[in-house]
N, C-alpha and C. Protein backbone atom coordinates (compact mmCIF):
# COMPACT_ATOMS: atom_id res chain seq x y z
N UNK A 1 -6.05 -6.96 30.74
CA UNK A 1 -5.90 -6.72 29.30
C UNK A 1 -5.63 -8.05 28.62
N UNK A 2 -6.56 -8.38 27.56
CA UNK A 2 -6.13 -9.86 26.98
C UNK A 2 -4.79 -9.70 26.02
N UNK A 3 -4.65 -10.75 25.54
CA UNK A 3 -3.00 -10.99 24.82
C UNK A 3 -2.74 -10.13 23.98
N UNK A 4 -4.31 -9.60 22.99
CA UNK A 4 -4.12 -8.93 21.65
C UNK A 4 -3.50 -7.69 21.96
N UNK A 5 -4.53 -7.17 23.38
CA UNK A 5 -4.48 -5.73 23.45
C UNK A 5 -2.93 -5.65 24.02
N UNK A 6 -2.30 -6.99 24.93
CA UNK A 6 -0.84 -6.70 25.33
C UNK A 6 -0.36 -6.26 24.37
N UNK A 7 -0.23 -7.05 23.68
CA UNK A 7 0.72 -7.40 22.01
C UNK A 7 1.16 -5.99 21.67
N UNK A 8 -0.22 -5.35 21.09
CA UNK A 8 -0.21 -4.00 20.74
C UNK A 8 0.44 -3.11 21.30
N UNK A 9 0.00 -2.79 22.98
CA UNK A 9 0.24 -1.47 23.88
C UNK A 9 1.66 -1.64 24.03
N UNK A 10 2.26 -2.98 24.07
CA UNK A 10 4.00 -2.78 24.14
C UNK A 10 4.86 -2.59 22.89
N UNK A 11 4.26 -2.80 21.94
CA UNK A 11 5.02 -1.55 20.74
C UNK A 11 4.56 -0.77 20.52
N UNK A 12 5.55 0.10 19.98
CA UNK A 12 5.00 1.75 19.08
C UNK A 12 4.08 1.77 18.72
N UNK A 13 3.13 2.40 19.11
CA UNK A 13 1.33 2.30 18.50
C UNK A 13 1.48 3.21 17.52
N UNK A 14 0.75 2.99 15.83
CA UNK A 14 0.56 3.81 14.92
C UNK A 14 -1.10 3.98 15.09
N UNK A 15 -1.79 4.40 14.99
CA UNK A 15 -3.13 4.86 14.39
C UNK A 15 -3.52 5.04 13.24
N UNK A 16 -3.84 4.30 12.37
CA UNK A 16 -4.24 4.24 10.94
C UNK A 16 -5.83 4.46 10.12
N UNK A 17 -5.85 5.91 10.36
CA UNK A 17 -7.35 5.99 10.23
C UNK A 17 -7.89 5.73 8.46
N UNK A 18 -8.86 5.03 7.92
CA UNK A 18 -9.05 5.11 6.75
C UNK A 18 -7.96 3.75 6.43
N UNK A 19 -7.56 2.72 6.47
CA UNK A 19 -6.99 1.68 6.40
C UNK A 19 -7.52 1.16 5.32
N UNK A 20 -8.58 1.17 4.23
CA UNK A 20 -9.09 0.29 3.53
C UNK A 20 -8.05 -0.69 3.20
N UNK A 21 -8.31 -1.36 1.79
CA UNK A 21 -7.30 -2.44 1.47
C UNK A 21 -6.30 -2.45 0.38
N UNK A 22 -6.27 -0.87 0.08
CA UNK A 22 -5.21 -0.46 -0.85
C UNK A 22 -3.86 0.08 0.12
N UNK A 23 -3.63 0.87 -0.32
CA UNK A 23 -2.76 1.91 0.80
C UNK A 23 -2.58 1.79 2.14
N UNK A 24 -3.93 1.73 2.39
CA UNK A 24 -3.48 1.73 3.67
C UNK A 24 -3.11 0.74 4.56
N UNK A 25 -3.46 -0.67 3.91
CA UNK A 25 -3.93 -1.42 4.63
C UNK A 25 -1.96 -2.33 4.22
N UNK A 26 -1.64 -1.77 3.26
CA UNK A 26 -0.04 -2.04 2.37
C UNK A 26 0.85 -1.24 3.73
N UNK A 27 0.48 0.22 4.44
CA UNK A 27 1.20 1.09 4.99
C UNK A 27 0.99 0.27 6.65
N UNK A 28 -0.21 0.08 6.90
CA UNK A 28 0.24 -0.74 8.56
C UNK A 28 0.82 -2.29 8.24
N UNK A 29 0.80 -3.02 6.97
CA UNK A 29 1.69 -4.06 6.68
C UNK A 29 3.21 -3.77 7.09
N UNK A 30 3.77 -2.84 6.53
CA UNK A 30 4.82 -1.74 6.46
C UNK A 30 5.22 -1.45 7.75
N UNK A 31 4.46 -0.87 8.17
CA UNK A 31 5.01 -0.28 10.43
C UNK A 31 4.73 -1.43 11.03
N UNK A 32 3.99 -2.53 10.99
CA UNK A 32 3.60 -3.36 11.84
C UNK A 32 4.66 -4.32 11.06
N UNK A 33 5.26 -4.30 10.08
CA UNK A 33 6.72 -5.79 10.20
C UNK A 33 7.63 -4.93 10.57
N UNK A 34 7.59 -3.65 10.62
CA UNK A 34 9.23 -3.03 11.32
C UNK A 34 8.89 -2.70 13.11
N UNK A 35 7.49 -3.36 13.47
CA UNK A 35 8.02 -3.60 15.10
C UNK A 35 6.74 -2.61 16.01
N UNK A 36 5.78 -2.45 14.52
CA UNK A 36 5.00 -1.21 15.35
C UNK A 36 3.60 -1.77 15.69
N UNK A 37 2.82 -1.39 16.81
CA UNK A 37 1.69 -2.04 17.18
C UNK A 37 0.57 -0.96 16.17
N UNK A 38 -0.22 -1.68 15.61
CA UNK A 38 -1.44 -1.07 14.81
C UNK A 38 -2.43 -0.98 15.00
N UNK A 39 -2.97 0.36 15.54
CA UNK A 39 -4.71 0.36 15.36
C UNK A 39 -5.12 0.92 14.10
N UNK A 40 -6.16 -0.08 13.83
CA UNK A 40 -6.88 0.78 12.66
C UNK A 40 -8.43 1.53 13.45
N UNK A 41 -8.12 2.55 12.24
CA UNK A 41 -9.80 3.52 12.58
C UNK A 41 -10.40 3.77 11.11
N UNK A 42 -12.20 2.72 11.42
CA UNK A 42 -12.57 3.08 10.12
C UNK A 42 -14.31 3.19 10.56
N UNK A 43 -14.80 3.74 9.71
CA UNK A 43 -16.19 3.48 10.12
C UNK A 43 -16.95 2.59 9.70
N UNK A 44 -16.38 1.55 9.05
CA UNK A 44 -17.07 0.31 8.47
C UNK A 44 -17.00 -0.97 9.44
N UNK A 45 -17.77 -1.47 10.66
CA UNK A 45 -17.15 -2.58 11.16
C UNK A 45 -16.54 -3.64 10.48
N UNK A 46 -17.71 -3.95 9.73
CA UNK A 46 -17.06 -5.12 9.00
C UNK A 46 -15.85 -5.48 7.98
N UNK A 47 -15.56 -3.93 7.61
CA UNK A 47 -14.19 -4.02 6.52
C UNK A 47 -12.89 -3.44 7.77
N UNK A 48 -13.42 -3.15 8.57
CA UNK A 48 -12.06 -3.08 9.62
C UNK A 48 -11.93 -3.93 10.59
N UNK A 49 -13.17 -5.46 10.69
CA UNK A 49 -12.33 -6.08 11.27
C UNK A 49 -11.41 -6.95 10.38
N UNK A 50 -12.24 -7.19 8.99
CA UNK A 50 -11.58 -7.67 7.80
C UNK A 50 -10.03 -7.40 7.84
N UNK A 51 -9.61 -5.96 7.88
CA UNK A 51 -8.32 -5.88 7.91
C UNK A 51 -7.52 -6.09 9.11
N UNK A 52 -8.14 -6.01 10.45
CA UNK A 52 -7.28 -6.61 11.67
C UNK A 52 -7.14 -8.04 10.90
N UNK A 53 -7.85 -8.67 11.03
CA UNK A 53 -7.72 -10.07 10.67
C UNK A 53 -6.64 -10.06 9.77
N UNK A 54 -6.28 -9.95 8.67
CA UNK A 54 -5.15 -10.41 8.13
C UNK A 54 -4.05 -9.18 8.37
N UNK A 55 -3.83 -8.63 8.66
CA UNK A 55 -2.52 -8.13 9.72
C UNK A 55 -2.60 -9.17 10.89
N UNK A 56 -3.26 -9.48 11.87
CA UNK A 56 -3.26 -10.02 12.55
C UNK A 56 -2.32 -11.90 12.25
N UNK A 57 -3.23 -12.26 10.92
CA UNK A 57 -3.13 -13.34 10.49
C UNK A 57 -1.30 -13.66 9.80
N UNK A 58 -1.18 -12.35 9.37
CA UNK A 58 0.40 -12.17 9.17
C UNK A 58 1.75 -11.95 10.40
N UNK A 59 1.15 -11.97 10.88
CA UNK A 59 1.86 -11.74 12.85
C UNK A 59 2.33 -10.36 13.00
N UNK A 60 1.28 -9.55 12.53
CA UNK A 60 1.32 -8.14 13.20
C UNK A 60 0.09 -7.90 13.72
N UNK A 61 0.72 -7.37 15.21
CA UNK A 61 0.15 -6.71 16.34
C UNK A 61 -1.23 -5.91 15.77
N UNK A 62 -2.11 -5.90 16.05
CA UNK A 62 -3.05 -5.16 15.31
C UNK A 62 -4.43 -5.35 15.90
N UNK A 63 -5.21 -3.89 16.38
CA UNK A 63 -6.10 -3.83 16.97
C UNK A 63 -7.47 -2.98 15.91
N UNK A 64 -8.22 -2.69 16.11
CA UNK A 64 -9.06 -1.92 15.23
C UNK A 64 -10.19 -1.70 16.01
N UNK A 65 -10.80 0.35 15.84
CA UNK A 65 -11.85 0.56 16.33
C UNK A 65 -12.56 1.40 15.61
N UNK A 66 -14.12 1.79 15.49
CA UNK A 66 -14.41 1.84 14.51
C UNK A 66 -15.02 3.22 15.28
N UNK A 67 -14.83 4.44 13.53
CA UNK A 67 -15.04 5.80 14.39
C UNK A 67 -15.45 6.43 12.85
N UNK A 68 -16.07 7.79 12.81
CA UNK A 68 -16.30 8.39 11.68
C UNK A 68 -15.64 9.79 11.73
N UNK A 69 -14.79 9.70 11.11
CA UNK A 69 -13.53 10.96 10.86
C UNK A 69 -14.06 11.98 10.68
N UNK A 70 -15.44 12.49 10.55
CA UNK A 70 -15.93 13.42 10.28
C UNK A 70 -16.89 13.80 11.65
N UNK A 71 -16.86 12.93 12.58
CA UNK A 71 -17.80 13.41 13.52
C UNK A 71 -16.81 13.30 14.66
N UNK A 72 -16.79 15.07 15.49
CA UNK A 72 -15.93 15.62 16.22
C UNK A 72 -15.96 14.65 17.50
N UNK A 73 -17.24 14.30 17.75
CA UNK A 73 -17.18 13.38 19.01
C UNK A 73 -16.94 12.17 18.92
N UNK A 74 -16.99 11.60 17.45
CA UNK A 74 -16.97 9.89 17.67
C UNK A 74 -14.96 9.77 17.87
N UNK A 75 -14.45 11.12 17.36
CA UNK A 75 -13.08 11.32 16.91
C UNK A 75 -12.34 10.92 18.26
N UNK A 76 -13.40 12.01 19.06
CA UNK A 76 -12.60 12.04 20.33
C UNK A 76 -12.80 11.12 21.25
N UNK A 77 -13.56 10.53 21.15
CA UNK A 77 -14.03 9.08 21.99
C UNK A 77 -13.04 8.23 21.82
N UNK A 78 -13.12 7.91 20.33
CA UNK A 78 -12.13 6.79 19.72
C UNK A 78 -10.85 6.68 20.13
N UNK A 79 -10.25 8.39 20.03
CA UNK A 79 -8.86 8.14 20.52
C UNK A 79 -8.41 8.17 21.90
N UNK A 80 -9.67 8.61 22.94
CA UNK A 80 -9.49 8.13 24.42
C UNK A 80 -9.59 6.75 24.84
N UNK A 81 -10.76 6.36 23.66
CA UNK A 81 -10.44 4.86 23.95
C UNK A 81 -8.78 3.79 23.64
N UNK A 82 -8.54 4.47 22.47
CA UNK A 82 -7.28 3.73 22.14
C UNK A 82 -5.85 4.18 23.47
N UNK A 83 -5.77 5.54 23.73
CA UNK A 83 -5.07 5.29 24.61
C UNK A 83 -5.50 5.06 25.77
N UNK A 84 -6.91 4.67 26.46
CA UNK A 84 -6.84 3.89 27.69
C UNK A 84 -6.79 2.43 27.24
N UNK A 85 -6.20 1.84 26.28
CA UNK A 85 -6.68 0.25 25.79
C UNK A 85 -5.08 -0.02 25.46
N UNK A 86 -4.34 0.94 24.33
CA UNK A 86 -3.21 0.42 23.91
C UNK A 86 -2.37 1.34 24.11
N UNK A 87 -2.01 2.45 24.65
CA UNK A 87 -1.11 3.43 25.19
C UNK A 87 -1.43 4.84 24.56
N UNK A 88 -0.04 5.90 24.60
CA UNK A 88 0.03 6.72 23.85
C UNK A 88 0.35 6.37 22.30
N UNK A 89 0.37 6.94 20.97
CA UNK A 89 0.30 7.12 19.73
C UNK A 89 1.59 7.79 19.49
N UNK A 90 3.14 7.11 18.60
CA UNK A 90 4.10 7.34 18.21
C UNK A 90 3.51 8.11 16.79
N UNK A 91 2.95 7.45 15.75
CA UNK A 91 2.52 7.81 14.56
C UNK A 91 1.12 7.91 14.53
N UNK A 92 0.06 9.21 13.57
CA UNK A 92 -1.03 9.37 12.74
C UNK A 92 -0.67 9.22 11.67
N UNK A 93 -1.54 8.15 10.75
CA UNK A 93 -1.73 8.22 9.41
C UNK A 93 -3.03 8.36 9.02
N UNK A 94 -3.24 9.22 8.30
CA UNK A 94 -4.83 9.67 7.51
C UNK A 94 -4.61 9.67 6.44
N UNK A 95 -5.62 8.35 5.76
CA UNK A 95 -5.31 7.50 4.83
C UNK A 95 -7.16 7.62 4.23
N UNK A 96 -8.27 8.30 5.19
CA UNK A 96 -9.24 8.28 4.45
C UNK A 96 -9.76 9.36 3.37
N UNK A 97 -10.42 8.72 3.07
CA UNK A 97 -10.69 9.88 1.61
C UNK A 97 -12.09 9.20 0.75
N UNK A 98 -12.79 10.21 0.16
CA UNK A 98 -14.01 10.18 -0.73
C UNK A 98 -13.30 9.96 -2.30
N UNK A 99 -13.48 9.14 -2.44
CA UNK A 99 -13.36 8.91 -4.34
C UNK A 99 -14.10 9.01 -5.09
N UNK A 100 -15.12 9.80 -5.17
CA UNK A 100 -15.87 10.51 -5.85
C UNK A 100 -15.42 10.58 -7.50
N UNK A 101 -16.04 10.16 -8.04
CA UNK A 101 -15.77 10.12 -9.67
C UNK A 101 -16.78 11.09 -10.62
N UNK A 102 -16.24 12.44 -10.68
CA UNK A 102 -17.45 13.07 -11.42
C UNK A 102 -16.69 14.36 -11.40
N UNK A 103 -16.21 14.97 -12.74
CA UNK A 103 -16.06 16.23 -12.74
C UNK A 103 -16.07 17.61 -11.87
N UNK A 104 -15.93 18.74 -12.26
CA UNK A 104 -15.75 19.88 -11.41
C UNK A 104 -17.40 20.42 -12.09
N UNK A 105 -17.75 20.50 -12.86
CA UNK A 105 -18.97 21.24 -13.41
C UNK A 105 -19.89 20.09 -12.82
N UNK A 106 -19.92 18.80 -12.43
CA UNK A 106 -20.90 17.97 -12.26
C UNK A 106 -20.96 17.88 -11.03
N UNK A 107 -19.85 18.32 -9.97
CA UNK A 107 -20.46 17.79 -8.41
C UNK A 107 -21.08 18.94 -8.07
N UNK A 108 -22.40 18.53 -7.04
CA UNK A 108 -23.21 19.39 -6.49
C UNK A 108 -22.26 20.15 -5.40
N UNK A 109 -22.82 21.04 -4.50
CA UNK A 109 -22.00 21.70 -3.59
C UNK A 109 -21.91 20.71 -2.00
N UNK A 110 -22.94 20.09 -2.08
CA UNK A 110 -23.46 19.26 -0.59
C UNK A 110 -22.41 17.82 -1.21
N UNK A 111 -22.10 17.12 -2.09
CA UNK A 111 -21.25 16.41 -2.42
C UNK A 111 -19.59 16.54 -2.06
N UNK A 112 -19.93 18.37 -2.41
CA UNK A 112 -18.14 19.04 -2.19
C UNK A 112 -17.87 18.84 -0.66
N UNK A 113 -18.98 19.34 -0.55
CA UNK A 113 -18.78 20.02 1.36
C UNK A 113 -18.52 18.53 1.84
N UNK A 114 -19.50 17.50 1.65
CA UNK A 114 -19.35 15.86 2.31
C UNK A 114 -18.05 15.33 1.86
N UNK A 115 -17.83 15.80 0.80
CA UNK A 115 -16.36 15.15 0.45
C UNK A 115 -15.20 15.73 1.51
N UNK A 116 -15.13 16.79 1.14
CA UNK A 116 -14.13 17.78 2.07
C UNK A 116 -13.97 17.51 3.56
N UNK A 117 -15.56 17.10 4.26
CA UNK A 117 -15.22 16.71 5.50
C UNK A 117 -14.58 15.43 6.25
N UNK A 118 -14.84 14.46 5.00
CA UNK A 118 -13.56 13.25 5.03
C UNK A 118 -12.28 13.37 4.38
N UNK A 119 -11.92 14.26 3.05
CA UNK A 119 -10.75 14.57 2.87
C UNK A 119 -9.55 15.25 3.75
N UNK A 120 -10.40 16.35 4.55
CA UNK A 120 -9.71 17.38 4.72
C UNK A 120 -9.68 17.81 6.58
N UNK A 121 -11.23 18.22 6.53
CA UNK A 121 -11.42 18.49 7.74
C UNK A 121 -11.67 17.00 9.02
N UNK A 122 -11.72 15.93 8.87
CA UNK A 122 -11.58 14.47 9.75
C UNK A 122 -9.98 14.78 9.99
N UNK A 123 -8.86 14.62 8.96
CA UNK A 123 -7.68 14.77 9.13
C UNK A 123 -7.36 15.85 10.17
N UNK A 124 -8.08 17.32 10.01
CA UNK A 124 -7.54 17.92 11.45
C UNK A 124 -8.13 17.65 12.63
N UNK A 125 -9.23 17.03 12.95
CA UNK A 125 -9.96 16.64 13.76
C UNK A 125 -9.14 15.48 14.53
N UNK A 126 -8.60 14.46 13.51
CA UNK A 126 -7.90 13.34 14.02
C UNK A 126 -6.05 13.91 15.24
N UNK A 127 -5.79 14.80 14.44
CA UNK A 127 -4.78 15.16 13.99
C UNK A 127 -4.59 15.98 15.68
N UNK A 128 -5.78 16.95 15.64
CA UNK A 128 -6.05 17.70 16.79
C UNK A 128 -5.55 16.91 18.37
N UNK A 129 -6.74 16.02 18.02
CA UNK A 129 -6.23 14.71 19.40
C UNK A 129 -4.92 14.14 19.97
N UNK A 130 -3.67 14.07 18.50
CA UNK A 130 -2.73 13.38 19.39
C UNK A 130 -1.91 14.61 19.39
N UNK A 131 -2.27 16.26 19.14
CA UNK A 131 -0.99 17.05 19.62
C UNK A 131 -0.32 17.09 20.73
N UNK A 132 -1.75 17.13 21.72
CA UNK A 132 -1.16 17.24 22.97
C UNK A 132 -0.09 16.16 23.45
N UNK A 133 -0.31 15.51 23.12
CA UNK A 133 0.33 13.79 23.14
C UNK A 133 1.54 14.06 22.68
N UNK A 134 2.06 14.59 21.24
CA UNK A 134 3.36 14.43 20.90
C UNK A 134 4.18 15.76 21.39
N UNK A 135 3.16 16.63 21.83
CA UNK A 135 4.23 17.88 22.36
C UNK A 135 4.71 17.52 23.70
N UNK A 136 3.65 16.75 24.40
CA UNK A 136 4.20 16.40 25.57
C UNK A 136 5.59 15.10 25.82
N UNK A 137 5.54 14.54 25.06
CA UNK A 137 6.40 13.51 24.76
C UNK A 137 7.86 13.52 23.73
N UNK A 138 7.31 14.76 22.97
CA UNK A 138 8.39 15.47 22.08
C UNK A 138 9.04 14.67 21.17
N UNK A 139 8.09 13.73 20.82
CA UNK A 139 8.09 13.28 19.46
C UNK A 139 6.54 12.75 19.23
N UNK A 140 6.96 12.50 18.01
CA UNK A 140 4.98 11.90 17.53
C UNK A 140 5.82 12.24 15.73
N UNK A 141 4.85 11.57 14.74
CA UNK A 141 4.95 11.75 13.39
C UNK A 141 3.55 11.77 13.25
N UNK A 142 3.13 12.76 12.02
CA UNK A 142 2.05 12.72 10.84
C UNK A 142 2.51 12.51 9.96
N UNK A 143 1.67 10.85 8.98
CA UNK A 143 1.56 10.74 7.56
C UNK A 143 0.58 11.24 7.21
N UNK A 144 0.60 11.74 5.86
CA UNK A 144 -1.32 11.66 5.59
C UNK A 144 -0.70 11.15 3.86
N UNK A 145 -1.73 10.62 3.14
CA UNK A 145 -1.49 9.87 1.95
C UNK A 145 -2.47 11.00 0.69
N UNK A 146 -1.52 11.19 -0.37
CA UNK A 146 -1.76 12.38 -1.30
C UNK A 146 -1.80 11.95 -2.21
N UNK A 147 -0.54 12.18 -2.83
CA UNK A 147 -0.57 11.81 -4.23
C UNK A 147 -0.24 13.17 -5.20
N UNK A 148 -0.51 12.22 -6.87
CA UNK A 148 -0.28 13.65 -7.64
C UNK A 148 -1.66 14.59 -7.87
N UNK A 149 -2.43 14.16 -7.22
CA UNK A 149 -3.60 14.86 -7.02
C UNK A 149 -3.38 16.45 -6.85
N UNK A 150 -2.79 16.45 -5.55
CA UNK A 150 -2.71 17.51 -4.70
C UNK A 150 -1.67 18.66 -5.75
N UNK A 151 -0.75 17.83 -6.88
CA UNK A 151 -0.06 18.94 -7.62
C UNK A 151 -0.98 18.99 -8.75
N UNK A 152 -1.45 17.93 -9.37
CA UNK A 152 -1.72 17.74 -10.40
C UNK A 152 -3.26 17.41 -10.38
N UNK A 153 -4.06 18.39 -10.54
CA UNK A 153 -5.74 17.46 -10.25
C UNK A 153 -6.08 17.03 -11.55
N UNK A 154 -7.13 16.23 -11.16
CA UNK A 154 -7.66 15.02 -12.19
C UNK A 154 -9.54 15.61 -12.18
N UNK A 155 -9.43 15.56 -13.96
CA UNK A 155 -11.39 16.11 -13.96
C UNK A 155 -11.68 15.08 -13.37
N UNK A 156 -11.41 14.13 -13.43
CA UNK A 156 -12.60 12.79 -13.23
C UNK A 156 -12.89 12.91 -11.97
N UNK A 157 -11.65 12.97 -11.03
CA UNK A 157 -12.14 13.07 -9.33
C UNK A 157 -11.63 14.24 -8.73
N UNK A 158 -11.90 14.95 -9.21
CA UNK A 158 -12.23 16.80 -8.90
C UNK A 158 -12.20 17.06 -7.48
N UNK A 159 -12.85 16.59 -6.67
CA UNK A 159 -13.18 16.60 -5.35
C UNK A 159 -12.16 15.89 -4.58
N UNK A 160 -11.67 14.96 -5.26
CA UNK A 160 -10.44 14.59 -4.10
C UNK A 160 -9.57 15.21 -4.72
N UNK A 161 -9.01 15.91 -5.58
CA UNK A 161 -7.98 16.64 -6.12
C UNK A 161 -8.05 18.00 -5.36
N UNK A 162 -9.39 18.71 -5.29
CA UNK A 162 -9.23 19.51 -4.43
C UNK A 162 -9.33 19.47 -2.96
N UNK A 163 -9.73 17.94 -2.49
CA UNK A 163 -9.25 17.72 -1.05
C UNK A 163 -7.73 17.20 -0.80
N UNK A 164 -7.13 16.85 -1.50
CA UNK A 164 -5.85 16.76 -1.29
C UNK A 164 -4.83 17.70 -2.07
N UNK A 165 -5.41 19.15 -2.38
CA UNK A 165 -4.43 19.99 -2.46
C UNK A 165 -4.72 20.73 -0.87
N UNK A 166 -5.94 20.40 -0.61
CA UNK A 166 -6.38 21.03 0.63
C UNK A 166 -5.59 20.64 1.89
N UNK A 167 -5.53 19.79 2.00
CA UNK A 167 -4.44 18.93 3.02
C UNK A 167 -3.17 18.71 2.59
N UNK A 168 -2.82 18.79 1.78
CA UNK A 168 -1.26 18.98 1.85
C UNK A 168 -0.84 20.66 2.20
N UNK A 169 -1.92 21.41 1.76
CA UNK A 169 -1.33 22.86 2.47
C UNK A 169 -1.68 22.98 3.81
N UNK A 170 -2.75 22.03 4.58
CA UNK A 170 -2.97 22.17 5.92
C UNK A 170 -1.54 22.00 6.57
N UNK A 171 -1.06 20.54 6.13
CA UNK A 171 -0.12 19.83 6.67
C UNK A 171 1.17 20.20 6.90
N UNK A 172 1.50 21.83 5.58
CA UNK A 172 2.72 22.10 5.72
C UNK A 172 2.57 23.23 6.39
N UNK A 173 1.35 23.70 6.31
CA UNK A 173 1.44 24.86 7.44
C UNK A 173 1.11 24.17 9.10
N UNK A 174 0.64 23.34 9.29
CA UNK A 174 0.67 22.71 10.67
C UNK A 174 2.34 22.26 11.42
N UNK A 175 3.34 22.06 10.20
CA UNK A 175 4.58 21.46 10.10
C UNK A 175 4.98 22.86 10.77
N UNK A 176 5.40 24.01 9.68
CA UNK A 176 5.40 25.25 10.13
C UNK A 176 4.87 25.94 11.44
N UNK A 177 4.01 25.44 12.22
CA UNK A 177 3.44 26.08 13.44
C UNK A 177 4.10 25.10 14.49
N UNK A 178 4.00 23.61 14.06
CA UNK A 178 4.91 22.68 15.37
C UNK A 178 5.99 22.98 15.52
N UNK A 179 6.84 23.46 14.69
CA UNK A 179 7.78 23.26 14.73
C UNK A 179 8.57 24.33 16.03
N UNK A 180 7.76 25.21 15.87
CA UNK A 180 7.80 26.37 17.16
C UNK A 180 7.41 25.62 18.46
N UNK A 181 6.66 24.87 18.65
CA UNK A 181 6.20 24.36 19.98
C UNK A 181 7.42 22.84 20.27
N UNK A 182 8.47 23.10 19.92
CA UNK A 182 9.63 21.91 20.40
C UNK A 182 10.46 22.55 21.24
């Protein structure tokens, strides 16, 4: 294993899927100076090695592999790869999302559905992978990143307003079902 991948696998690994350079990329700044090793997961090579690089460049631990949150197999690849490379996964954060700018009367239905499957349904897909992981270990955390969307939707981006009212009710009913399996 070279130095990077040491670096990483001996702290707390977070998984940071959707990392762009707002939020998310502010939130593994955040776990990776309080001690935590970072993978990012994005499907853009080039804007996720962009962001290893300066986490990296700031002296946090930080690895990145590139996967599409919406496709069940690239999901599950990705995260067998990360724990045969950098360990088991302390934290998920699902941080990706469609920003779609266009009303509720203006998006088509094939726009909704494509949106939804990176808002909503990637997040349980991701999400799916490390259960087994934190039930067995009897801890693990989920972030996922909302907003006032999810109370408050917005005409302009309709589609992520209704993907993140969508996932915040996944999330509290998933909260509600773990909480039985401790």
């Amino acid at each position: 294993m070279d130095d990077a991948k040491q670096r990483v696998a001996n702290n707390k690994l977070t998984i940071i899927v959707g990392p762009g350079s707002g939020v998310g990329l502010n939130i593994a700044k955040k776990f990776g100076s309080n001690g935590f090793g970072i993978i990012l997961v994005a499907r853009k090579k080039d804007s996720l090695q962009q962001c290893v690089s300066k986490l990296n460049n700031l002296g946090i631990n930080a690895g990145g592999v590139p996967a599409d949150s919406t496709d069940p197999v690239s999901v599950k690849n990705t995260f067998e790869q990360i724990r045969t490379k950098y360990g088991t996964p302390e934290v998920l954060i699902y941080n990706a999302v469609v920003r779609r700018k266009k009303s509720p009367s203006c998006l088509t239905e094939e726009e909704l559905m494509n949106d939804f499957k990176v808002n909503v349904i990637g997040e349980k897909t991701c999400i799916a992978e490390v259960i087994p992981d934190f039930v067995k270990q009897k801890k693990g955390t989920f972030l996922v990143t909302g907003g006032g969307f999810a109370i408050r939707p917005s005409i302009d981006f309709s589609s992520m307003s209704l993907g993140k009212a969508a996932l915040r009710n996944f999330i509290f009913s998933l909260g509600e079902e773990l909480q039985f399996m401790r």
